[in-house]
C-alpha atoms as a PDB file:
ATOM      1  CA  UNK A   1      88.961 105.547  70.806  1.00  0.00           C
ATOM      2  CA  UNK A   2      91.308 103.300  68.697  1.00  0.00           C
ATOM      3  CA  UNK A   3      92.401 101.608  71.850  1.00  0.00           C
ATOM      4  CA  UNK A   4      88.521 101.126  72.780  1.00  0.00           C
ATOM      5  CA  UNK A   5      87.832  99.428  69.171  1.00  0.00           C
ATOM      6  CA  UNK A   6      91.189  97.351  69.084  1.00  0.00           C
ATOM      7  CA  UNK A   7      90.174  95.859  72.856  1.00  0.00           C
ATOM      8  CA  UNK A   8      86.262  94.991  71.769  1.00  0.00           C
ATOM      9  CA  UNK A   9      87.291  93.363  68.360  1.00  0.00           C
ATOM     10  CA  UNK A  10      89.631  90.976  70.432  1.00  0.00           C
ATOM     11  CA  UNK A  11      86.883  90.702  72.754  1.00  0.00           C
ATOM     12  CA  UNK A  12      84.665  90.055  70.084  1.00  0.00           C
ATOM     13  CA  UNK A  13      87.037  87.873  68.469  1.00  0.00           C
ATOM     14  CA  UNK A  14      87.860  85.350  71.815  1.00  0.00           C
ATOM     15  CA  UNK A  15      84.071  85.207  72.402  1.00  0.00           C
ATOM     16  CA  UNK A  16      83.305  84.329  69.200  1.00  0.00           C
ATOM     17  CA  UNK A  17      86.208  81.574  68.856  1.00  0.00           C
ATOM     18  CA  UNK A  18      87.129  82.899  65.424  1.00  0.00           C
ATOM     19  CA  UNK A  19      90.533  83.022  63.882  1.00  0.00           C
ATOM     20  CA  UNK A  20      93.074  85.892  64.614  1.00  0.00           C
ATOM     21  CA  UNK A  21      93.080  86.293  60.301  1.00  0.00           C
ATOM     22  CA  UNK A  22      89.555  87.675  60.287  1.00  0.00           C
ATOM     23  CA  UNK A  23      90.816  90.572  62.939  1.00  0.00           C
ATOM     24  CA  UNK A  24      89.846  93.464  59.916  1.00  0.00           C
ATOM     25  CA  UNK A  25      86.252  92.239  60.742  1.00  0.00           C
ATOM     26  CA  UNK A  26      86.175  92.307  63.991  1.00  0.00           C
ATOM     27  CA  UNK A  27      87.396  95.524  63.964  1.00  0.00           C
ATOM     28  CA  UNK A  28      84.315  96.824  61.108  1.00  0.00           C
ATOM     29  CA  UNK A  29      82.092  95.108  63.256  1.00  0.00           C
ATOM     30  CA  UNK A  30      83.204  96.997  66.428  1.00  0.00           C
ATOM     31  CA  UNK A  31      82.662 100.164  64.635  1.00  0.00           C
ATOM     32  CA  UNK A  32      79.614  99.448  62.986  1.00  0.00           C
ATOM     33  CA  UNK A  33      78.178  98.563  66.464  1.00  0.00           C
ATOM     34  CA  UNK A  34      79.912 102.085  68.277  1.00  0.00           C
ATOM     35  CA  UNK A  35      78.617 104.121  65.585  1.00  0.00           C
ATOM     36  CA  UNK A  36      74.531 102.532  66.209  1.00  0.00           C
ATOM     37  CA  UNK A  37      74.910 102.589  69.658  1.00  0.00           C
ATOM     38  CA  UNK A  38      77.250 104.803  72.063  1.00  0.00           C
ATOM     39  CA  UNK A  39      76.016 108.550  72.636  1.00  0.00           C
ATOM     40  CA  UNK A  40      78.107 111.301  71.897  1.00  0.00           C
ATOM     41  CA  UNK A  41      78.827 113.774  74.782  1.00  0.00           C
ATOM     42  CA  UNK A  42      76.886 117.038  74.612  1.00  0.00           C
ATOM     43  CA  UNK A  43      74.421 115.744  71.696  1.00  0.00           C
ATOM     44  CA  UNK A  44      72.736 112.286  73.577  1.00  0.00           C
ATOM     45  CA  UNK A  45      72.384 110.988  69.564  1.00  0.00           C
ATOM     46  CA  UNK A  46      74.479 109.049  68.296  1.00  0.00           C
ATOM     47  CA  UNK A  47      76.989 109.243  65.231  1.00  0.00           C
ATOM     48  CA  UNK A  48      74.294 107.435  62.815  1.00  0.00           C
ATOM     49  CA  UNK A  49      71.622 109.693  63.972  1.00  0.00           C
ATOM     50  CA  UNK A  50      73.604 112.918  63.639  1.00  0.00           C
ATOM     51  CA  UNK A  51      74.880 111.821  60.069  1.00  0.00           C
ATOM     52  CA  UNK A  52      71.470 110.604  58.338  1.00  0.00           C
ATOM     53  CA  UNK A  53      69.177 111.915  60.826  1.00  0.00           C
ATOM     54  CA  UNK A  54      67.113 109.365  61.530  1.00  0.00           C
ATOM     55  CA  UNK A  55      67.093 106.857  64.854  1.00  0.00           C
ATOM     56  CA  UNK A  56      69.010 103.559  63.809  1.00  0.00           C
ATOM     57  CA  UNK A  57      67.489 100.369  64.831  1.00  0.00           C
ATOM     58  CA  UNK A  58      69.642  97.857  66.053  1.00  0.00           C
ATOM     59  CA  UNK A  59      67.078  94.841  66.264  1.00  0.00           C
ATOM     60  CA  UNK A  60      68.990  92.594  63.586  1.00  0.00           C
ATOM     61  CA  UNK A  61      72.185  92.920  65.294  1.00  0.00           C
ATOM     62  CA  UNK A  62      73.931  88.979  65.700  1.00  0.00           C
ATOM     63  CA  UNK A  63      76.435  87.827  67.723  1.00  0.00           C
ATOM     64  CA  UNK A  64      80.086  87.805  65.715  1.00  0.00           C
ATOM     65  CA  UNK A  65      81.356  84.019  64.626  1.00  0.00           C
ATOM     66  CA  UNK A  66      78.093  82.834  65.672  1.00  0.00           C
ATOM     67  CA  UNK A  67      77.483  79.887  63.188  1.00  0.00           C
ATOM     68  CA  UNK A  68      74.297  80.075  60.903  1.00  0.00           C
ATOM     69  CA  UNK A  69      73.016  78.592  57.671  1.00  0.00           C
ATOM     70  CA  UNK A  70      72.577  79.997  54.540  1.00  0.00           C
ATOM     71  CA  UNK A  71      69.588  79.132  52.258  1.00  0.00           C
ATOM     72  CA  UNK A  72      70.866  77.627  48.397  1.00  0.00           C
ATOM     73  CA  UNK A  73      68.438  79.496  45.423  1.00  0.00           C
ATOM     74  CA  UNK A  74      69.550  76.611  43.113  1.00  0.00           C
ATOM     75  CA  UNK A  75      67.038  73.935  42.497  1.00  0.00           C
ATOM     76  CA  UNK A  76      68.467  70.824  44.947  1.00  0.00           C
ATOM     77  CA  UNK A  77      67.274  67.299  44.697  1.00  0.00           C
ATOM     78  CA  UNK A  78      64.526  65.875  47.645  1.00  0.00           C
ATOM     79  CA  UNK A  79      67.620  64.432  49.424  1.00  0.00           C
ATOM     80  CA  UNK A  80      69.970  67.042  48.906  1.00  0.00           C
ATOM     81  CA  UNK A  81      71.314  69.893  51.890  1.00  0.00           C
ATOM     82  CA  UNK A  82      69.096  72.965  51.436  1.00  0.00           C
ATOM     83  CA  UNK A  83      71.892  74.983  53.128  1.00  0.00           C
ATOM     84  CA  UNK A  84      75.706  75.682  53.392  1.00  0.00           C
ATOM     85  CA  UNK A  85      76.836  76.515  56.932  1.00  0.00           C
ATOM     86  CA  UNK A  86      78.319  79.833  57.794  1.00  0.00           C
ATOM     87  CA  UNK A  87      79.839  81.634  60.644  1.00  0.00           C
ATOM     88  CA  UNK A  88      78.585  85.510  60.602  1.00  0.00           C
ATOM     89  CA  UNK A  89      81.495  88.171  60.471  1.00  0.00           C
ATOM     90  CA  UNK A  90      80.208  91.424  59.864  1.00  0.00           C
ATOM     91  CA  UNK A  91      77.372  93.684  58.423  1.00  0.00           C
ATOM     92  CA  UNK A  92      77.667  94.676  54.940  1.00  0.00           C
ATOM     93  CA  UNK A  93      79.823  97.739  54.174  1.00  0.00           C
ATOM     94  CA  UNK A  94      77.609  99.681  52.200  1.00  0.00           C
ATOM     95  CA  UNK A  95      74.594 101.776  54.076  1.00  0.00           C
END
Protein backbone atom coordinates (compact mmCIF):
# COMPACT_ATOMS: atom_id res chain seq x y z
CA UNK A 1 0.00 0.00 0.00
CA UNK A 2 2.84 2.51 0.80
CA UNK A 3 4.31 1.81 -2.57
CA UNK A 4 0.67 2.45 -4.14
CA UNK A 5 0.43 6.01 -2.24
CA UNK A 6 4.20 7.02 -2.86
CA UNK A 7 3.58 6.24 -6.92
CA UNK A 8 0.01 8.35 -7.06
CA UNK A 9 1.42 11.39 -5.04
CA UNK A 10 4.28 11.61 -7.74
CA UNK A 11 1.68 11.05 -10.18
CA UNK A 12 -0.30 13.55 -8.67
CA UNK A 13 2.54 15.72 -8.23
CA UNK A 14 3.96 15.62 -12.26
CA UNK A 15 0.32 16.18 -13.36
CA UNK A 16 -0.19 18.87 -11.34
CA UNK A 17 3.31 20.66 -12.19
CA UNK A 18 3.88 21.40 -8.51
CA UNK A 19 7.15 21.49 -6.70
CA UNK A 20 8.89 18.28 -5.34
CA UNK A 21 8.81 20.44 -1.59
CA UNK A 22 5.05 20.08 -1.30
CA UNK A 23 5.55 16.00 -1.67
CA UNK A 24 3.89 15.65 2.28
CA UNK A 25 0.72 16.88 0.41
CA UNK A 26 0.62 14.97 -2.22
CA UNK A 27 1.00 12.19 -0.23
CA UNK A 28 -2.30 13.44 2.40
CA UNK A 29 -4.03 14.02 -0.63
CA UNK A 30 -3.44 10.47 -2.01
CA UNK A 31 -4.74 9.11 1.15
CA UNK A 32 -7.51 11.25 1.66
CA UNK A 33 -8.69 10.24 -1.88
CA UNK A 34 -7.90 6.05 -1.15
CA UNK A 35 -9.65 6.26 2.01
CA UNK A 36 -13.21 7.99 0.03
CA UNK A 37 -12.87 5.88 -2.70
CA UNK A 38 -11.16 2.27 -3.10
CA UNK A 39 -13.29 -0.78 -1.65
CA UNK A 40 -11.95 -2.96 0.79
CA UNK A 41 -11.87 -6.72 -0.09
CA UNK A 42 -14.57 -8.81 1.60
CA UNK A 43 -16.62 -5.60 2.91
CA UNK A 44 -17.40 -3.60 -0.79
CA UNK A 45 -17.41 -0.19 1.71
CA UNK A 46 -14.89 1.64 1.96
CA UNK A 47 -12.50 2.74 4.93
CA UNK A 48 -14.65 6.12 5.51
CA UNK A 49 -17.81 4.21 5.45
CA UNK A 50 -16.69 1.45 7.80
CA UNK A 51 -15.17 4.11 10.29
CA UNK A 52 -18.17 6.77 10.54
CA UNK A 53 -20.72 4.77 8.92
CA UNK A 54 -22.09 6.80 6.62
CA UNK A 55 -21.49 6.88 2.50
CA UNK A 56 -18.81 9.69 1.79
CA UNK A 57 -19.49 11.94 -1.04
CA UNK A 58 -16.78 12.78 -3.14
CA UNK A 59 -18.52 15.57 -5.36
CA UNK A 60 -16.10 18.50 -4.16
CA UNK A 61 -13.09 16.61 -4.92
CA UNK A 62 -10.42 19.13 -7.21
CA UNK A 63 -7.71 18.36 -9.15
CA UNK A 64 -4.16 18.79 -7.00
CA UNK A 65 -1.99 22.15 -8.05
CA UNK A 66 -4.86 23.16 -10.03
CA UNK A 67 -4.71 27.04 -9.73
CA UNK A 68 -7.83 28.87 -8.21
CA UNK A 69 -8.70 32.16 -6.58
CA UNK A 70 -9.46 32.95 -3.29
CA UNK A 71 -12.14 35.56 -2.33
CA UNK A 72 -10.51 38.71 0.16
CA UNK A 73 -13.32 39.44 3.29
CA UNK A 74 -11.52 42.83 3.73
CA UNK A 75 -13.29 45.82 2.38
CA UNK A 76 -11.13 46.57 -1.16
CA UNK A 77 -11.41 49.75 -3.09
CA UNK A 78 -13.73 49.74 -6.68
CA UNK A 79 -10.37 49.23 -8.51
CA UNK A 80 -8.75 46.98 -6.29
CA UNK A 81 -8.16 42.73 -6.95
CA UNK A 82 -11.07 41.01 -5.18
CA UNK A 83 -8.87 37.87 -5.04
CA UNK A 84 -5.36 36.38 -4.32
CA UNK A 85 -4.48 33.45 -6.59
CA UNK A 86 -3.87 30.02 -5.23
CA UNK A 87 -2.85 26.65 -6.34
CA UNK A 88 -5.03 23.86 -4.32
CA UNK A 89 -2.88 21.23 -2.31
CA UNK A 90 -4.93 19.27 -0.18
CA UNK A 91 -8.24 18.90 1.86
CA UNK A 92 -8.19 20.06 5.30
CA UNK A 93 -6.86 17.63 7.94
CA UNK A 94 -9.49 17.69 10.33
CA UNK A 95 -12.93 15.57 9.54
Amino acid sequence: MNRIILDTACTIMIEGKVAHTYWRDAVNTTVYTINRIQLRPGANKTPYELWFGNVPTIKYFKTFGIKYYIKRDEAVGKFDERSDDGIFLGYPTKI
